[in-house]
C-alpha atoms as a PDB file:
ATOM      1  CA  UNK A   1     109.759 101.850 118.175  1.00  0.00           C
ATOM      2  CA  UNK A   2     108.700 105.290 117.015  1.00  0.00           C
ATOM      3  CA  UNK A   3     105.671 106.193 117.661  1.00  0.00           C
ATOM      4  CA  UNK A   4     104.571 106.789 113.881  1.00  0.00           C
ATOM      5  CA  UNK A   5     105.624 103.417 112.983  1.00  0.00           C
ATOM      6  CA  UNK A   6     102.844 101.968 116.109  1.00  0.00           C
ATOM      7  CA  UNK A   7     100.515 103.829 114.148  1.00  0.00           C
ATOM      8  CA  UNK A   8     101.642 102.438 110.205  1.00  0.00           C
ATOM      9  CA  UNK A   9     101.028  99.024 111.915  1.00  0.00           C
ATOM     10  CA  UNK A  10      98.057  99.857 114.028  1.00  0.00           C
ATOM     11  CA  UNK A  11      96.141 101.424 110.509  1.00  0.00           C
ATOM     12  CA  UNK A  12      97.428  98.399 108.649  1.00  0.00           C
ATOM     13  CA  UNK A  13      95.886  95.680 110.705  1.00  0.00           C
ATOM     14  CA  UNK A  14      92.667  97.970 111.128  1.00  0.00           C
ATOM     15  CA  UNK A  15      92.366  98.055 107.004  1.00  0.00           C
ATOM     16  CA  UNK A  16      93.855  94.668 106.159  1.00  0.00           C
ATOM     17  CA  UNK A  17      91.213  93.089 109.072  1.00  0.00           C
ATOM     18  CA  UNK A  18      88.312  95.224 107.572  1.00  0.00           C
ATOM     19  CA  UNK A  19      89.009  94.027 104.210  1.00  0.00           C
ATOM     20  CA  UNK A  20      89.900  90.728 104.344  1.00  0.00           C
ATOM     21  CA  UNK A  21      87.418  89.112 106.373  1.00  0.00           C
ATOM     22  CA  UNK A  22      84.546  90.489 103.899  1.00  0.00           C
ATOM     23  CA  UNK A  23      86.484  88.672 101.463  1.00  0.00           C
ATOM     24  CA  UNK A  24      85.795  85.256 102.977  1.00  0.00           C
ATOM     25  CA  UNK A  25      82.007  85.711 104.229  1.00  0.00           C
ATOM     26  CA  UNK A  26      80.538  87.655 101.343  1.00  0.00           C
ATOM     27  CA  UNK A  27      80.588  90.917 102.942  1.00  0.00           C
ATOM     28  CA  UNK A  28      82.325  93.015 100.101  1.00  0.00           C
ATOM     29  CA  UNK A  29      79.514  91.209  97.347  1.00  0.00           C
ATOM     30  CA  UNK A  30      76.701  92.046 100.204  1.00  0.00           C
ATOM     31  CA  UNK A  31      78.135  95.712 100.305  1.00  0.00           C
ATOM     32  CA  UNK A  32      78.120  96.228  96.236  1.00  0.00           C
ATOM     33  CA  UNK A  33      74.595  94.359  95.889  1.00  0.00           C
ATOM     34  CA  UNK A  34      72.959  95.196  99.063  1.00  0.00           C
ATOM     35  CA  UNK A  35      73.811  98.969  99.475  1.00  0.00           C
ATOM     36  CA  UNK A  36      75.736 100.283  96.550  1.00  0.00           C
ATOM     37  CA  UNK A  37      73.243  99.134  94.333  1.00  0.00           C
ATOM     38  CA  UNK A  38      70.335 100.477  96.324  1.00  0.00           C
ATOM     39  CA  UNK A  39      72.202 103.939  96.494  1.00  0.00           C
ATOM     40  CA  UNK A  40      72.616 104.344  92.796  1.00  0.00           C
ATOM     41  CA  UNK A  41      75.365 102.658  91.776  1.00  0.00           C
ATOM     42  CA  UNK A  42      74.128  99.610  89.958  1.00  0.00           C
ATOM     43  CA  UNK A  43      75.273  97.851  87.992  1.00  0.00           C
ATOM     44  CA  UNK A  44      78.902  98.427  89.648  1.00  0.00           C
ATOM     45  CA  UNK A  45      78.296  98.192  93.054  1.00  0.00           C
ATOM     46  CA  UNK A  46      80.059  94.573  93.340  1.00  0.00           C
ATOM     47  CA  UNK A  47      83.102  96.166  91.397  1.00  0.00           C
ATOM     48  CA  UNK A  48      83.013  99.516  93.512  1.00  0.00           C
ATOM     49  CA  UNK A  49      83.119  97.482  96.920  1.00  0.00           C
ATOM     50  CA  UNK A  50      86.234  95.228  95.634  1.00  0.00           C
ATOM     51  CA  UNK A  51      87.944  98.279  94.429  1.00  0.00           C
ATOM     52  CA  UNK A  52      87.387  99.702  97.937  1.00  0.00           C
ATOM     53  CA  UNK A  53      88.339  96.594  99.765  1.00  0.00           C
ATOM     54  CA  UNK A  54      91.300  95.419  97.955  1.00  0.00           C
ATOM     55  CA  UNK A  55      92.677  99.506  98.092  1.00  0.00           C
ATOM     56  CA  UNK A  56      92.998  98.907 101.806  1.00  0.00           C
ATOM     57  CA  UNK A  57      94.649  95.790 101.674  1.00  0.00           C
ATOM     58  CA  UNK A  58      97.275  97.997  98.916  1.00  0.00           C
ATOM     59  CA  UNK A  59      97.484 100.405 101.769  1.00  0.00           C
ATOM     60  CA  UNK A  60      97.752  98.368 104.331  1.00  0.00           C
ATOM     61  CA  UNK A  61     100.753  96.765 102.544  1.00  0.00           C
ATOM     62  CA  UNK A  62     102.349  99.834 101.833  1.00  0.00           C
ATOM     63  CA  UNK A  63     102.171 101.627 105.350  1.00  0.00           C
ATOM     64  CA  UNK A  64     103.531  98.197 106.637  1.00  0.00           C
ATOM     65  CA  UNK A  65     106.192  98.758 103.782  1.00  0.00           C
ATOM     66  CA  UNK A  66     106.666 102.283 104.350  1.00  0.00           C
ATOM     67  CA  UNK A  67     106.531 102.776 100.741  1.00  0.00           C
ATOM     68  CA  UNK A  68     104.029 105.497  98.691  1.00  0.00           C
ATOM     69  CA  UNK A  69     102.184 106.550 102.289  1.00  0.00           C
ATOM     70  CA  UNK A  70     101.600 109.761 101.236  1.00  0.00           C
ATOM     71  CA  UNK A  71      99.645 108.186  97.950  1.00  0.00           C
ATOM     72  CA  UNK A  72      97.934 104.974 100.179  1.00  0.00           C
ATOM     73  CA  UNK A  73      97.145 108.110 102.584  1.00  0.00           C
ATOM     74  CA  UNK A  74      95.534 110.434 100.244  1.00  0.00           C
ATOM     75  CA  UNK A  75      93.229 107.118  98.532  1.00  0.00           C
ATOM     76  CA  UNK A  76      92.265 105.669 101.741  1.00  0.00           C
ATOM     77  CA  UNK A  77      91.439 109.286 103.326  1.00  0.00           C
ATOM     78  CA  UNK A  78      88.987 109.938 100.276  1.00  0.00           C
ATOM     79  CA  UNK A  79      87.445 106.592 100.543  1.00  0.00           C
ATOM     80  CA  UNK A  80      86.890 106.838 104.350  1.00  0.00           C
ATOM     81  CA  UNK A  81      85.614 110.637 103.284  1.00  0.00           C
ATOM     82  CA  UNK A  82      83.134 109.080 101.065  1.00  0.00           C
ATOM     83  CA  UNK A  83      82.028 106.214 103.637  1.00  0.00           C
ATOM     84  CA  UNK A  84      81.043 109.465 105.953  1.00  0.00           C
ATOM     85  CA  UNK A  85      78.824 110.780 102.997  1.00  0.00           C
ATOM     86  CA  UNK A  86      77.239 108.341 101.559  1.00  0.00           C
ATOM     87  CA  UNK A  87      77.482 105.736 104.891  1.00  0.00           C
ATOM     88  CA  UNK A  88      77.871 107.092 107.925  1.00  0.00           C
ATOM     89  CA  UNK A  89      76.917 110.604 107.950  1.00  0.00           C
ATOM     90  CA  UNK A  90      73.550 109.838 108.161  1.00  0.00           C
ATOM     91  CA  UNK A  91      74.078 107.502 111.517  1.00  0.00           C
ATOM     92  CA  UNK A  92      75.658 110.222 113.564  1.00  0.00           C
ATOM     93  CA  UNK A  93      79.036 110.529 115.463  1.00  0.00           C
ATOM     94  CA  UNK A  94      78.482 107.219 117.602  1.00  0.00           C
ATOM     95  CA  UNK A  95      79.926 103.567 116.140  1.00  0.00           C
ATOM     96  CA  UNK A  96      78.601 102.141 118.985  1.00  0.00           C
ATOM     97  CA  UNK A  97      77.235 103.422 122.452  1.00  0.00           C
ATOM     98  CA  UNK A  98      75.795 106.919 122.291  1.00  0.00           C
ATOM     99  CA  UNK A  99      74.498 105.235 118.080  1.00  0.00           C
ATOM    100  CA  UNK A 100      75.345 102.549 115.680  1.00  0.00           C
ATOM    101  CA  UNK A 101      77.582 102.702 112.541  1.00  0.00           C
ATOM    102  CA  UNK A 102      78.274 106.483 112.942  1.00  0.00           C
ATOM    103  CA  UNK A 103      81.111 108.913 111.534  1.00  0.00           C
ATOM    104  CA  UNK A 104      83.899 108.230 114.257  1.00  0.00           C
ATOM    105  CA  UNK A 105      85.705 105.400 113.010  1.00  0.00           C
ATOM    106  CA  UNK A 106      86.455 107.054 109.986  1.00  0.00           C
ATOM    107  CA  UNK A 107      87.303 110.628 111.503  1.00  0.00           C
ATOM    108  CA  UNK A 108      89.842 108.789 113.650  1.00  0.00           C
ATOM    109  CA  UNK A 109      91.017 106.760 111.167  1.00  0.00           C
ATOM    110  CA  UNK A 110      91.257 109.898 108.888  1.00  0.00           C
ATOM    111  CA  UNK A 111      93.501 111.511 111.360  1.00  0.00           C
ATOM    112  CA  UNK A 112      95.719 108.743 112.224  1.00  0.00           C
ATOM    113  CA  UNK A 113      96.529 109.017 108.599  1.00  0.00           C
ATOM    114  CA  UNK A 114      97.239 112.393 108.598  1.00  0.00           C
ATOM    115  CA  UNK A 115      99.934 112.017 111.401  1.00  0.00           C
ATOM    116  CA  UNK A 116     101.277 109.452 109.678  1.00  0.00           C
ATOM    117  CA  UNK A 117     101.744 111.449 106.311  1.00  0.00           C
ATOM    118  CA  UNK A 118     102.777 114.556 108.256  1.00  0.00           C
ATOM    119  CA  UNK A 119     104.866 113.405 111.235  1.00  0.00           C
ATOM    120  CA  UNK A 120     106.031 116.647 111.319  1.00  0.00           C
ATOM    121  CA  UNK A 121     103.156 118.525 110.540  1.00  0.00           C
ATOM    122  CA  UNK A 122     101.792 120.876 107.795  1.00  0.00           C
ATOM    123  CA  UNK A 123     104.454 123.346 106.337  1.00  0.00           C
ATOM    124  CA  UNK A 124     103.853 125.824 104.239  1.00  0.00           C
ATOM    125  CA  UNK A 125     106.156 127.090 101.737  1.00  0.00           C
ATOM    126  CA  UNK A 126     107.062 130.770 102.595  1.00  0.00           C
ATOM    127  CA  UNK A 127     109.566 132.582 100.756  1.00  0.00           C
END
């Protein structure tokens, strides 16, 4: 097994496991009402969070797939970008340890995807 395709699956369960068990305890609603709301994004909060949510589950399907991972990338990478902003930024660097609920989660997660969508890195076009 390549080592790329470790990584599709490893990001895959990560995003289908962070999604889909909000889906059964009332996470994603708690998210939109709880915090989205709060920030400034009422009255879409609920709808925000389940566009979120059920974007990583797409993703998750289509890195599994190997279909559209450039497009799944670029989506999930701007989500995760905003979760640092508006989420995590303001915790730190630490998820757990050294902080709670801090920025590196998503910076790993951010450039797992990027090896994924560039297994052979960043070319430019010269000519």
């Amino acid at each position: 097994m390549k080592g790329i395709v470790l990584l599709r699956i490893a990001v895959a369960v990560i995003l289908l496991t962070h999604s889909v068990f909000g889906m059964f305890n009332n996470g994603i609603n708690d998210f939109g009402n709880l915090y989205l709301n709060q920030i400034g994004f009422a009255p879409f909060g609920i709808f925000l969070a389940w566009s979120i949510k059920l974007s990583h589950v797409v993703a998750a399907l289509l890195l599994l797939a190997n279909k559209y991972v450039k497009p799944a990338g670029f989506i999930t990478i701007f989500i995760l970008v905003m979760g640092i902003i508006l989420v995590h930024f303001q915790e730190g660097w630490f998820v757990v340890g050294g902080g709670r609920n801090g920025v590196e989660y998503n910076f790993l997660l951010i450039c797992v995807l990027l090896a994924i969508m560039y297994p052979n890195g960043f070319k430019l076009n010269s000519k």
